[in-house]
PDB file of N, CA and C in Angstrom:
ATOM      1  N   UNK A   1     -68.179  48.820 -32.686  1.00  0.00           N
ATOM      2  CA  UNK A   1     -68.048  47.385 -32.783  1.00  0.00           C
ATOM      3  C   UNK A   1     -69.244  46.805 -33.521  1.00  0.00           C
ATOM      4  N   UNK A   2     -68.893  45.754 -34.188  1.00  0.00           N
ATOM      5  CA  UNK A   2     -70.247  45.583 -34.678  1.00  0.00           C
ATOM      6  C   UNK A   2     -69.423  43.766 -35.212  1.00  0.00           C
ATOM      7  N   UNK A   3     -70.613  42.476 -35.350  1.00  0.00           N
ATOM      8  CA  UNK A   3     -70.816  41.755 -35.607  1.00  0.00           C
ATOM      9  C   UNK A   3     -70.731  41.029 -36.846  1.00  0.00           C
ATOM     10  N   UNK A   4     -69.150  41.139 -37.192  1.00  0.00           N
ATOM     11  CA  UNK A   4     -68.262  40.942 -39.013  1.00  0.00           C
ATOM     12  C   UNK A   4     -68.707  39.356 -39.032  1.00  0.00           C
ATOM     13  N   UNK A   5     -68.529  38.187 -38.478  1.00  0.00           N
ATOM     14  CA  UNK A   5     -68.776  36.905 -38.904  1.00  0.00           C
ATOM     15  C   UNK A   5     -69.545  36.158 -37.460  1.00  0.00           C
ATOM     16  N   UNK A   6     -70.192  34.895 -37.911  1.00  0.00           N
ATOM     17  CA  UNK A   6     -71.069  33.944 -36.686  1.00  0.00           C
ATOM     18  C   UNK A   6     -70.108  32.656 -37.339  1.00  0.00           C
ATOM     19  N   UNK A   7     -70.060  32.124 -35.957  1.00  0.00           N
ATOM     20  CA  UNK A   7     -69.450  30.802 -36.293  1.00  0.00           C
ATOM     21  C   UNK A   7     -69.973  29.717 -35.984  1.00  0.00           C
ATOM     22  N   UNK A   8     -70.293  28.548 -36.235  1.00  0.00           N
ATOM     23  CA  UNK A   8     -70.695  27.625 -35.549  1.00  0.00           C
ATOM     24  C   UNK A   8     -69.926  25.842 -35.720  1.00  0.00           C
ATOM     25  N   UNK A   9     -69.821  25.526 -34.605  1.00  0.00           N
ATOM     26  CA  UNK A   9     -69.281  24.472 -34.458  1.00  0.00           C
ATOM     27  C   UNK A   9     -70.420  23.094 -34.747  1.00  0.00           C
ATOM     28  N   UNK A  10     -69.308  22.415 -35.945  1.00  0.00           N
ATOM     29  CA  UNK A  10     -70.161  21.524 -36.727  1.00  0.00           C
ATOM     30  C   UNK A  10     -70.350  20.040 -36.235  1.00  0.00           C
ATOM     31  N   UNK A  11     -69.770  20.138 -34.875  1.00  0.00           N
ATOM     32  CA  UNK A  11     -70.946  18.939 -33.728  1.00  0.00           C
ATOM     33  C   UNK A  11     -71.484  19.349 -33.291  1.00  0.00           C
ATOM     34  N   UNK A  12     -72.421  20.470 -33.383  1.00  0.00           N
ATOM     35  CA  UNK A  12     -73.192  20.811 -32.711  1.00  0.00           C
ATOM     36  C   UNK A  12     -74.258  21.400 -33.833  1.00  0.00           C
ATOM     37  N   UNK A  13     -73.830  21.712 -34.717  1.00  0.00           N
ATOM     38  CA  UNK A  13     -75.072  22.446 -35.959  1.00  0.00           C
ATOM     39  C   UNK A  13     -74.343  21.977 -37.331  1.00  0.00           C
ATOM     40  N   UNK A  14     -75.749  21.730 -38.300  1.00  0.00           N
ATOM     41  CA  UNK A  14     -75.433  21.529 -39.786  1.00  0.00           C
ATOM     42  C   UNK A  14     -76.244  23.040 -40.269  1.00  0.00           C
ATOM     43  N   UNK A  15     -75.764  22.678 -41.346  1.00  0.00           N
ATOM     44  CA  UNK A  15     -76.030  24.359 -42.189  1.00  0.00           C
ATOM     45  C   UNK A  15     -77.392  24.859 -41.754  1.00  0.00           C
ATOM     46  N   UNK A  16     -78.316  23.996 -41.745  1.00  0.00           N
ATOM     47  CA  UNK A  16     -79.657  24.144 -41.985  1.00  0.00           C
ATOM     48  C   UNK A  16     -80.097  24.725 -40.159  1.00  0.00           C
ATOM     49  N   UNK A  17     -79.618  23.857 -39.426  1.00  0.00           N
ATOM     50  CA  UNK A  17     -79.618  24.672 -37.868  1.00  0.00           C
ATOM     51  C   UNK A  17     -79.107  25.483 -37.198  1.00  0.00           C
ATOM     52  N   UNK A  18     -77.689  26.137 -38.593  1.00  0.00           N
ATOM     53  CA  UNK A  18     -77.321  27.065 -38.132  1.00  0.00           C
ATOM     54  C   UNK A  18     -77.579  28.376 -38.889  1.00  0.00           C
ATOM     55  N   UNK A  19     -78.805  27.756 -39.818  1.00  0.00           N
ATOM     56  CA  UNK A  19     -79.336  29.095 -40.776  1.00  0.00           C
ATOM     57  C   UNK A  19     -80.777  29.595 -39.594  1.00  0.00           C
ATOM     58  N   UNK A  20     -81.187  28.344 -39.225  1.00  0.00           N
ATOM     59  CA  UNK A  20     -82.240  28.908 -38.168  1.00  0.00           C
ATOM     60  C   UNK A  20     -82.509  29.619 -37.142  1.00  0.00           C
ATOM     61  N   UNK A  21     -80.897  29.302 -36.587  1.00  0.00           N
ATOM     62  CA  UNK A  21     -80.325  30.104 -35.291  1.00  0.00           C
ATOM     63  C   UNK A  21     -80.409  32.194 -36.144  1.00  0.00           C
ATOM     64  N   UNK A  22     -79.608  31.847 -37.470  1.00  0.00           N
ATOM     65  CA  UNK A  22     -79.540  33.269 -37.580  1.00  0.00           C
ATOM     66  C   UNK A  22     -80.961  34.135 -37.904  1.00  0.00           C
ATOM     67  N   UNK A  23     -82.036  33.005 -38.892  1.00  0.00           N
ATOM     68  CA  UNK A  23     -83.159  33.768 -38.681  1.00  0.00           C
ATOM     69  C   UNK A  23     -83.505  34.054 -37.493  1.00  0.00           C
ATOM     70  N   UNK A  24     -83.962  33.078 -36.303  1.00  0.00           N
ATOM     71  CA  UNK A  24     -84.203  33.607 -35.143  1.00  0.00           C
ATOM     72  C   UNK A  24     -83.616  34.828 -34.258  1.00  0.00           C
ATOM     73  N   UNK A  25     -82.396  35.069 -34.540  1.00  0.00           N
ATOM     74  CA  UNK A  25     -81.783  35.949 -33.997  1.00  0.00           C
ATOM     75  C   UNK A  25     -81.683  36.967 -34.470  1.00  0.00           C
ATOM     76  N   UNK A  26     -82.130  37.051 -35.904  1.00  0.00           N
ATOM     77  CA  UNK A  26     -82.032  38.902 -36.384  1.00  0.00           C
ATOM     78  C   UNK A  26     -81.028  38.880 -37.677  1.00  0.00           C
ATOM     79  N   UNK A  27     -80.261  38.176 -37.684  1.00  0.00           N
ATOM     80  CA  UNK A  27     -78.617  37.964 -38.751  1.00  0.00           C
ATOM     81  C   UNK A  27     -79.282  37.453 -39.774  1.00  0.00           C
ATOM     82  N   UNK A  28     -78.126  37.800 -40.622  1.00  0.00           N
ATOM     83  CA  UNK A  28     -78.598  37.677 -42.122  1.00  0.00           C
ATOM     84  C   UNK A  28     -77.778  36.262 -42.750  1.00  0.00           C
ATOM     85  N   UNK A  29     -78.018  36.203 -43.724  1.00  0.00           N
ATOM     86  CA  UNK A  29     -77.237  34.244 -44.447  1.00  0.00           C
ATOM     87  C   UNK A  29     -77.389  34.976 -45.549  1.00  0.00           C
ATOM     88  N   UNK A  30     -76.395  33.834 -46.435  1.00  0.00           N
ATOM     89  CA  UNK A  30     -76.228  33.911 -47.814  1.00  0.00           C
ATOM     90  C   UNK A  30     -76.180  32.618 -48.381  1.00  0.00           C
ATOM     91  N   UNK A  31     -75.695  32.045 -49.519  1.00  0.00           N
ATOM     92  CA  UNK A  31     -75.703  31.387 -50.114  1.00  0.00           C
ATOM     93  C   UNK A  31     -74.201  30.896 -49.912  1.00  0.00           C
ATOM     94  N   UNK A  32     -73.335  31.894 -49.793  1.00  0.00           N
ATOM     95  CA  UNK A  32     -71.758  31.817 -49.280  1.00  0.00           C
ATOM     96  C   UNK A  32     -71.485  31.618 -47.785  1.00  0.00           C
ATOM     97  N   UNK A  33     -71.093  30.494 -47.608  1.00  0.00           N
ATOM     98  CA  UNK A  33     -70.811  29.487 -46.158  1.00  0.00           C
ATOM     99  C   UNK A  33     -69.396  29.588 -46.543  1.00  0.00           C
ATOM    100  N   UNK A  34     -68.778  30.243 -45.373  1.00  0.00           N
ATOM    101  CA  UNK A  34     -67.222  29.326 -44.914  1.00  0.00           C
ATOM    102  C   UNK A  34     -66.779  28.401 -44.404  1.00  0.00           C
ATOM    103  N   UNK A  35     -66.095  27.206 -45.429  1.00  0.00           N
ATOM    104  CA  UNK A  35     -66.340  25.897 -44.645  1.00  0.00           C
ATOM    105  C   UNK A  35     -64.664  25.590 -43.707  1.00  0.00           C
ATOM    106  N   UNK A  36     -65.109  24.904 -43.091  1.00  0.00           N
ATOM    107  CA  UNK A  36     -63.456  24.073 -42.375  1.00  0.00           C
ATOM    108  C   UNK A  36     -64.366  22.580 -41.955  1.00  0.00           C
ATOM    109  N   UNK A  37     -63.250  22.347 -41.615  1.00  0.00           N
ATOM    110  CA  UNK A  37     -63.040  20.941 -41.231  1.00  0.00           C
ATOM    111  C   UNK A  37     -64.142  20.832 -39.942  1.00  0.00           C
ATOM    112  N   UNK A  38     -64.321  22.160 -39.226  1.00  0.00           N
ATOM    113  CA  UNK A  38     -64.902  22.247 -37.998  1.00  0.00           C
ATOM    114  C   UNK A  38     -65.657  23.119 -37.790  1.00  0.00           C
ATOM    115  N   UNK A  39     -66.324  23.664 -38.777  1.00  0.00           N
ATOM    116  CA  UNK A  39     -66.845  25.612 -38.579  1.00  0.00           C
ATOM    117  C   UNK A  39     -67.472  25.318 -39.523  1.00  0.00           C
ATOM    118  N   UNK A  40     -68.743  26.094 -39.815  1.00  0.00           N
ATOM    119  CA  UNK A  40     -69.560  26.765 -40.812  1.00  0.00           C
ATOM    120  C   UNK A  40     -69.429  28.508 -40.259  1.00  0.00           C
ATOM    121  N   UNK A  41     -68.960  29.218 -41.138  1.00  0.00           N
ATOM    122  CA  UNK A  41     -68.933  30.270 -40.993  1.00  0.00           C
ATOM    123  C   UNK A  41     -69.821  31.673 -41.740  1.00  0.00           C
ATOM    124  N   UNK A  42     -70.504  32.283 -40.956  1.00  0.00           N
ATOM    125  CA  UNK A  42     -71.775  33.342 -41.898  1.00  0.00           C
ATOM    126  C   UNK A  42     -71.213  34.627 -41.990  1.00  0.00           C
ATOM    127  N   UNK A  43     -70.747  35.198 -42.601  1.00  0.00           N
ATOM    128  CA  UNK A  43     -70.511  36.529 -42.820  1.00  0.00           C
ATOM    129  C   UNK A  43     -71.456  37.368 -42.718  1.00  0.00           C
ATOM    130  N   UNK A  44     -71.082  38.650 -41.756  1.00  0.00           N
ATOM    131  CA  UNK A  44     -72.504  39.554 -41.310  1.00  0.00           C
ATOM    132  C   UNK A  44     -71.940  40.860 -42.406  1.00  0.00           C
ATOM    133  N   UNK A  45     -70.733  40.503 -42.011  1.00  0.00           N
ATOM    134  CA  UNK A  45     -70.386  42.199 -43.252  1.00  0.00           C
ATOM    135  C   UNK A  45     -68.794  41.806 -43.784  1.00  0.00           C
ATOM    136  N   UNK A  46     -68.126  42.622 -44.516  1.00  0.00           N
ATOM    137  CA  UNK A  46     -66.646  42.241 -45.572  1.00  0.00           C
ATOM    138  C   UNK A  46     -66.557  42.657 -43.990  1.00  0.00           C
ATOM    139  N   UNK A  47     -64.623  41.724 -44.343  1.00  0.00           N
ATOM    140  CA  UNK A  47     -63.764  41.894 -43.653  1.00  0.00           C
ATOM    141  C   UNK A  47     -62.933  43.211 -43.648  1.00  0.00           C
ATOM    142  N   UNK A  48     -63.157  44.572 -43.315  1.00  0.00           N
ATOM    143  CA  UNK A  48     -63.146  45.803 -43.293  1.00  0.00           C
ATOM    144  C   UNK A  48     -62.451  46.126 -42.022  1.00  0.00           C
ATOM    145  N   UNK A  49     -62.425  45.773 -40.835  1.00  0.00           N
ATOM    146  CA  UNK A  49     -61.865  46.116 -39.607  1.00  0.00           C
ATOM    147  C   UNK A  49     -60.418  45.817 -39.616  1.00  0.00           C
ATOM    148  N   UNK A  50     -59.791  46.671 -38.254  1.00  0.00           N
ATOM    149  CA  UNK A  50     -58.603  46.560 -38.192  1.00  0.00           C
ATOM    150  C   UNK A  50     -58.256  45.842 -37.091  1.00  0.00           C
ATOM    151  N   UNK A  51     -59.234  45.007 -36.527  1.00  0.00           N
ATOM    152  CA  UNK A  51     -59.579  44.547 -35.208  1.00  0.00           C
ATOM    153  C   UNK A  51     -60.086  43.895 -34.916  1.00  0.00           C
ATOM    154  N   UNK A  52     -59.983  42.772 -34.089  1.00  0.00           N
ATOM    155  CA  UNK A  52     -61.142  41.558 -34.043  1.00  0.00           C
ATOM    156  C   UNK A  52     -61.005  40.892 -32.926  1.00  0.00           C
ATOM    157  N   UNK A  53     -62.142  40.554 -32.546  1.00  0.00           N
ATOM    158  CA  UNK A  53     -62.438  39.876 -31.064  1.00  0.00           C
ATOM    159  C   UNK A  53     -63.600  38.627 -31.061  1.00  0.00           C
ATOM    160  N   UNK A  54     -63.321  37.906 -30.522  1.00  0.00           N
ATOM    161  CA  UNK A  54     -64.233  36.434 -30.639  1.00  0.00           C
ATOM    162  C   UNK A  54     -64.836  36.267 -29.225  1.00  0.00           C
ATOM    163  N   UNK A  55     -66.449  36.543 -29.335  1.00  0.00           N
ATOM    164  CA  UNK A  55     -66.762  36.355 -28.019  1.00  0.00           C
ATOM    165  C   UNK A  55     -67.706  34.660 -28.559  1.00  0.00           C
ATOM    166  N   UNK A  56     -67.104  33.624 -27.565  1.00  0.00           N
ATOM    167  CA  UNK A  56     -68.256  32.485 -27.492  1.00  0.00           C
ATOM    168  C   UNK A  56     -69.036  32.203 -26.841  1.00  0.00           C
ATOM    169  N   UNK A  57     -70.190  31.750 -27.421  1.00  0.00           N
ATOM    170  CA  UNK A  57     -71.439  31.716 -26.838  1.00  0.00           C
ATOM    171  C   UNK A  57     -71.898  29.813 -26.946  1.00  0.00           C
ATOM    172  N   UNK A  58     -71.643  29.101 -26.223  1.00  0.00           N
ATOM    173  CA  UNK A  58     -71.689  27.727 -26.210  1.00  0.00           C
ATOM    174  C   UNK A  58     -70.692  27.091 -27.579  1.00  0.00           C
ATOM    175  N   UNK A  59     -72.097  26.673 -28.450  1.00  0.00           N
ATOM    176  CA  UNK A  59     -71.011  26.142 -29.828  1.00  0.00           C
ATOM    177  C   UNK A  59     -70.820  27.493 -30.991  1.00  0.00           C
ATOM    178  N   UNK A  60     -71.856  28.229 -30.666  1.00  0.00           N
ATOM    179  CA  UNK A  60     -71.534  29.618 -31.475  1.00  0.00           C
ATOM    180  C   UNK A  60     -70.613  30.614 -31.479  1.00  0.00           C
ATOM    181  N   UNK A  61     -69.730  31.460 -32.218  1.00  0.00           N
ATOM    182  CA  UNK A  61     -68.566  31.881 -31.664  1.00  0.00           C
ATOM    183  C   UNK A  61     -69.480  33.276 -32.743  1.00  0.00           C
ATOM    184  N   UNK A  62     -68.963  34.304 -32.022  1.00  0.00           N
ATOM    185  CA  UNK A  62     -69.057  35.873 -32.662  1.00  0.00           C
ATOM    186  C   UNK A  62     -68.108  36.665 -32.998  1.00  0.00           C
ATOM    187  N   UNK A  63     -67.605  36.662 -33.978  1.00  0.00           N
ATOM    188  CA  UNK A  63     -66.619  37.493 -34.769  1.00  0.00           C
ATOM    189  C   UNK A  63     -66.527  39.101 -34.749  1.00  0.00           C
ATOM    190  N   UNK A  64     -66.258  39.735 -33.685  1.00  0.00           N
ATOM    191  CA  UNK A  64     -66.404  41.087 -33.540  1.00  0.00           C
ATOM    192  C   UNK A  64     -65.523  41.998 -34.154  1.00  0.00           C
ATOM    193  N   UNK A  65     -66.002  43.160 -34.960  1.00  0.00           N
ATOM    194  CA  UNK A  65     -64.854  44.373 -35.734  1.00  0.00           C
ATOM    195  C   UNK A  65     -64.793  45.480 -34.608  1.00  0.00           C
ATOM    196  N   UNK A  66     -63.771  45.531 -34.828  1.00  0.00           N
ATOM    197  CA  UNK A  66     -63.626  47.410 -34.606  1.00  0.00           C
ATOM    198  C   UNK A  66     -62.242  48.006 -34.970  1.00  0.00           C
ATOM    199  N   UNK A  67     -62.365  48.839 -35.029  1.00  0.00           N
ATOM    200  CA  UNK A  67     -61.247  49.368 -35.509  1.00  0.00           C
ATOM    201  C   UNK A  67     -60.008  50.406 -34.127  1.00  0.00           C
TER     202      UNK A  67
END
């Protein structure tokens, strides 16, 4: 299992507090944000799995692979 996308809910974080969360935590950012209406989304690795699980963590949501 491993950690394919971070999500964050955009009443609660703008790009910039949710780039801080990932430095603090170890995760990596790019320049490429997935946007919605309600999400900023960070890609940790391609969408490669055959499997996926969303564990949430307050306004942060974790995009889990496995196959």
């Amino acid at each position: 299992m491993s950690v394919q996308s971070i999500v964050f809910n955009k009443r609660y974080y703008t790009v910039n507090t949710a780039r801080d969360y990932l430095k603090r935590n170890g995760y990596r950012w790019d320049d490429k944000i997935d946007e919605t209406p309600k999400t900023y989304r960070f890609r940790q690795l391609p969408p490669k799995f055959k499997n996926y699980l969303i564990r949430k963590k307050g306004a942060v949501s974790f995009v889990i692979g496995y196959d």
